[in-house]
N, C-alpha and C. Protein backbone atom coordinates (compact mmCIF):
# COMPACT_ATOMS: atom_id res chain seq x y z
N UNK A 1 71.17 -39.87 7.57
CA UNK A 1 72.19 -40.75 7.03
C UNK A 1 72.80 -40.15 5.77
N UNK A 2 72.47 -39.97 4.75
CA UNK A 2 72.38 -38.88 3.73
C UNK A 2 73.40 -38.02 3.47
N UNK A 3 72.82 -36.90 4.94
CA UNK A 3 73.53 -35.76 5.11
C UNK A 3 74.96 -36.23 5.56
N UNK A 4 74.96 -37.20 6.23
CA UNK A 4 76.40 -37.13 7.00
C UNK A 4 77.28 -37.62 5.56
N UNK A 5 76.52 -38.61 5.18
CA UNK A 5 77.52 -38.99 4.26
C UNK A 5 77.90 -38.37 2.98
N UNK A 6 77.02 -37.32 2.71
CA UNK A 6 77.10 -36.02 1.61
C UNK A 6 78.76 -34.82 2.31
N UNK A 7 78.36 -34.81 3.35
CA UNK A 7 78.97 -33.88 4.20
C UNK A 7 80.66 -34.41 4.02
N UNK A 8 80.73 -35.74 5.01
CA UNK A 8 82.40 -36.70 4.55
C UNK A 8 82.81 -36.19 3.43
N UNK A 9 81.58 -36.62 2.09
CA UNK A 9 82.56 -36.45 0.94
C UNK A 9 82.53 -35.69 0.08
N UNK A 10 82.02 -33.89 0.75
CA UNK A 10 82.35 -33.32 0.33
C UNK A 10 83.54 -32.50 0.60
N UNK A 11 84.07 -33.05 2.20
CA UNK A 11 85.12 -32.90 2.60
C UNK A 11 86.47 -32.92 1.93
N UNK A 12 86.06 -33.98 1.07
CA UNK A 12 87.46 -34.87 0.79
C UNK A 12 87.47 -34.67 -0.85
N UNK A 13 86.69 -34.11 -1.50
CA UNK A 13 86.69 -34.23 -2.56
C UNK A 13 87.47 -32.73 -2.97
N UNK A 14 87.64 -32.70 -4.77
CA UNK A 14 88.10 -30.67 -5.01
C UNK A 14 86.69 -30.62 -5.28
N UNK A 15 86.12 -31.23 -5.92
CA UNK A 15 84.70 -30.68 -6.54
C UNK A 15 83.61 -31.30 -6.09
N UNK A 16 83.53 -30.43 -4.56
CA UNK A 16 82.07 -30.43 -3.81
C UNK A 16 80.99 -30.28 -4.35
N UNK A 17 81.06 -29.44 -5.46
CA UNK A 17 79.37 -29.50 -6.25
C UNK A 17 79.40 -30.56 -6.73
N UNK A 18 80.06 -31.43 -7.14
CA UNK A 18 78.96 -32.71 -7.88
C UNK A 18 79.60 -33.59 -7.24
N UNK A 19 79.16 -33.50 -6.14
CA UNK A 19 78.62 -35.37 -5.08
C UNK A 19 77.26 -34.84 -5.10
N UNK A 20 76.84 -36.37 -5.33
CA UNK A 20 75.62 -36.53 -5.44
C UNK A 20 75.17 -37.64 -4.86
N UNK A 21 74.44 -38.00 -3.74
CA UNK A 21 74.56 -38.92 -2.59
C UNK A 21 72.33 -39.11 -2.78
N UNK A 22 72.55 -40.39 -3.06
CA UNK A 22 71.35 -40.96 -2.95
C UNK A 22 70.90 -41.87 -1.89
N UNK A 23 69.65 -41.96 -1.31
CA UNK A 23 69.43 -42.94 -0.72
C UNK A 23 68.20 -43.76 -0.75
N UNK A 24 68.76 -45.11 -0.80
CA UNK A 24 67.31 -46.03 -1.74
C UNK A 24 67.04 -47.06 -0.02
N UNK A 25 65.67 -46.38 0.68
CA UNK A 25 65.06 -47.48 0.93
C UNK A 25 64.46 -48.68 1.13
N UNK A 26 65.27 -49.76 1.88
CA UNK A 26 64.98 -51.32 1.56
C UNK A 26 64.37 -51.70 2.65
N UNK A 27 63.72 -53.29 2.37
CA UNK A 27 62.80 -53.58 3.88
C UNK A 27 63.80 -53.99 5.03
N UNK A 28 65.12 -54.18 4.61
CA UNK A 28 66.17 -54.59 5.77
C UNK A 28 66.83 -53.66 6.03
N UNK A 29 67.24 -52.83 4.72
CA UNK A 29 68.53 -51.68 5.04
C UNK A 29 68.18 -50.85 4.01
N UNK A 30 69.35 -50.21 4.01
CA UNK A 30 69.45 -48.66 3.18
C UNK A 30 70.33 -48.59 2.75
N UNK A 31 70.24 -48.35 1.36
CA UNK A 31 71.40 -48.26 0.40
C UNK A 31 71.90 -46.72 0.57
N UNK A 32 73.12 -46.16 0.66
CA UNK A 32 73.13 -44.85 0.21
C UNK A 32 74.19 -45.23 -0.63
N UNK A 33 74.10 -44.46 -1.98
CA UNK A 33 75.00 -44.71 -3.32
C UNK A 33 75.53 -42.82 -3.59
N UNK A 34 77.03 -43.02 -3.45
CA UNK A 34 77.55 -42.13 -3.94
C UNK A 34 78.18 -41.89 -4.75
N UNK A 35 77.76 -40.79 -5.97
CA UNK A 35 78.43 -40.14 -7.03
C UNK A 35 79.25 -39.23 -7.20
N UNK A 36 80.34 -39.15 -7.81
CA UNK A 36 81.05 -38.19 -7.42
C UNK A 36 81.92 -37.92 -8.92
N UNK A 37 82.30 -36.97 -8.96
CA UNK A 37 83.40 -36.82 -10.55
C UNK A 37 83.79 -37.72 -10.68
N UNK A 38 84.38 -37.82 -11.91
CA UNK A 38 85.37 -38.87 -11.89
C UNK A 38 87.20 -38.54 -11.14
N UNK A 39 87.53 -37.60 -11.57
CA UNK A 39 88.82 -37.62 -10.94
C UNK A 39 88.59 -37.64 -9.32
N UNK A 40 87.33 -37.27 -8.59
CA UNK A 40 87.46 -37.52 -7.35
C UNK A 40 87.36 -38.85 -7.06
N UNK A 41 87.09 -40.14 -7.68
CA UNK A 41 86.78 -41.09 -6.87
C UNK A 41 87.52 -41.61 -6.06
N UNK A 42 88.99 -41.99 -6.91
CA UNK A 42 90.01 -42.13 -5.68
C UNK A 42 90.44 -41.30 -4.38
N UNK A 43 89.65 -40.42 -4.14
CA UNK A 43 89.98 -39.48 -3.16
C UNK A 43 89.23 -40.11 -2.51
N UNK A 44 88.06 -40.79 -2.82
CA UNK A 44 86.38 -40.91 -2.00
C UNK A 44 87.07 -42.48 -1.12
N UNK A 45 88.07 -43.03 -2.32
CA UNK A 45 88.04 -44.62 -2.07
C UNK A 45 89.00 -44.40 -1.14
N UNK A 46 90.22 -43.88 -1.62
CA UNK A 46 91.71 -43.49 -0.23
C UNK A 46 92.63 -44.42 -0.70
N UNK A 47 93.75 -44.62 -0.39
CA UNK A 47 94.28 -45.07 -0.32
C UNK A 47 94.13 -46.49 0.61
N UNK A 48 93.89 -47.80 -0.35
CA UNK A 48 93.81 -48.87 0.16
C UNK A 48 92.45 -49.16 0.39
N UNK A 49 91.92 -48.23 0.31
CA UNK A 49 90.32 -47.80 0.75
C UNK A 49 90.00 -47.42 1.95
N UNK A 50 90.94 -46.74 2.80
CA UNK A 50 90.88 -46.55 4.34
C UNK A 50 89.42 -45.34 4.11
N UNK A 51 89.52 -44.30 3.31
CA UNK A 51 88.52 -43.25 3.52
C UNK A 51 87.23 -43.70 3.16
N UNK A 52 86.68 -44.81 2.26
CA UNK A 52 85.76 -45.31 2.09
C UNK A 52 85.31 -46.03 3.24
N UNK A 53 86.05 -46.68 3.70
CA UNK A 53 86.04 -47.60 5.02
C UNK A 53 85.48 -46.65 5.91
N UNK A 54 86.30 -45.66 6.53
CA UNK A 54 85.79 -44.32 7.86
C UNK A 54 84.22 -44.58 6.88
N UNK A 55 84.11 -43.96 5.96
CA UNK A 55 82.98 -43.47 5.70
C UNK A 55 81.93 -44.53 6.21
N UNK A 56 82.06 -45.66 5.70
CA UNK A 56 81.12 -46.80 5.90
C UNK A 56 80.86 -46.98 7.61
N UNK A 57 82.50 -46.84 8.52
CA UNK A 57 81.90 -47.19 9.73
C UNK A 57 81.15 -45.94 10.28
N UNK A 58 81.61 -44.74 9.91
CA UNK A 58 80.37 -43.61 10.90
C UNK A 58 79.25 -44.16 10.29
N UNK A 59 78.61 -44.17 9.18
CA UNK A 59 77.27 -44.67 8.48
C UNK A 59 76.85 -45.73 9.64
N UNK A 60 77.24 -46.52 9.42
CA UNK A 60 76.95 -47.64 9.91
C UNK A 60 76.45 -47.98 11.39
N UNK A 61 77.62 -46.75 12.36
CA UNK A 61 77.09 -46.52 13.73
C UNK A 61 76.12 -45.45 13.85
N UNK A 62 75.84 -44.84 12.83
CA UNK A 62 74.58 -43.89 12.86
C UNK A 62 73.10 -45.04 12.55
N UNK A 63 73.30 -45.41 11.72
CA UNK A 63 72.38 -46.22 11.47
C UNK A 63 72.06 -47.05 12.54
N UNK A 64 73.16 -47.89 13.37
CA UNK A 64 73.08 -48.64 14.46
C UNK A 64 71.87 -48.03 15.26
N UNK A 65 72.11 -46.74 15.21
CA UNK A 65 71.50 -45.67 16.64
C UNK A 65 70.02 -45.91 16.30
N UNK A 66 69.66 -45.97 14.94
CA UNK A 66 68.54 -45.89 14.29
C UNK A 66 67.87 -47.43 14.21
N UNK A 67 68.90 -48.53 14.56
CA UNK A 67 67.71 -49.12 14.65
C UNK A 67 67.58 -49.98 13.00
N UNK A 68 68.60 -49.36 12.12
CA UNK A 68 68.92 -49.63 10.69
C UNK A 68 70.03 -50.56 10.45
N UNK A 69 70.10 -50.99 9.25
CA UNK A 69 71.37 -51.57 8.69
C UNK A 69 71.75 -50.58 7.46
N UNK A 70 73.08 -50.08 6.83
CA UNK A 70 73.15 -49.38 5.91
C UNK A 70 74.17 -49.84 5.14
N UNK A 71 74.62 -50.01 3.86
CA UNK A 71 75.59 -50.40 2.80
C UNK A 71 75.44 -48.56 1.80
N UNK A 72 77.08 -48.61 2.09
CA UNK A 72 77.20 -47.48 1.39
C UNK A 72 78.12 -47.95 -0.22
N UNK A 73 78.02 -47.02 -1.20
CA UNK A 73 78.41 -47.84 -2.62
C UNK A 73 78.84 -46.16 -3.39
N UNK A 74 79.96 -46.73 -3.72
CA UNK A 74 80.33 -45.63 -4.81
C UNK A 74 80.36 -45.84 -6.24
N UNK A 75 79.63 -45.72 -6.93
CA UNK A 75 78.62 -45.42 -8.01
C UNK A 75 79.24 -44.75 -8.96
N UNK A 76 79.59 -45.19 -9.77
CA UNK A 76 80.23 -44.52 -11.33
C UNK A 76 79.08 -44.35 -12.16
């Protein structure tokens, strides 16, 4: 889960070295919280928030596969 979502946004970002993508284990779901520069965040969020959104639904159908629930969060 992690990886994919490290991977998206390092896609989309200029400065791939600092995303920094955590993931916090819960008894229902899984948080993954992403950090990123500051001038990238609006890149992460998109316009309207469409790229945050993609991001959340692949997460989300990966997780499905797994059997998980996941909430993804972008983290200042």
């Amino acid at each position: 889960m992690r990886e994919l979502v490290e991977f998206l946004c390092k896609s989309v970002v200029d400065h791939p070295d600092q995303v920094r993508v955590t993931e916090v284990e819960g008894e229902t779901a899984v948080i993954v919280e992403i950090r990123v520069a500051s001038d990238d965040t609006g890149r992460v969020i998109g316009r309207q928030g469409r790229i945050i959104a993609a991001i959340r639904t692949l997460a989300r159908a990966a997780a499905t596969r797994q059997g998980k629930r996941v909430v993804v969060e972008v983290v200042e």
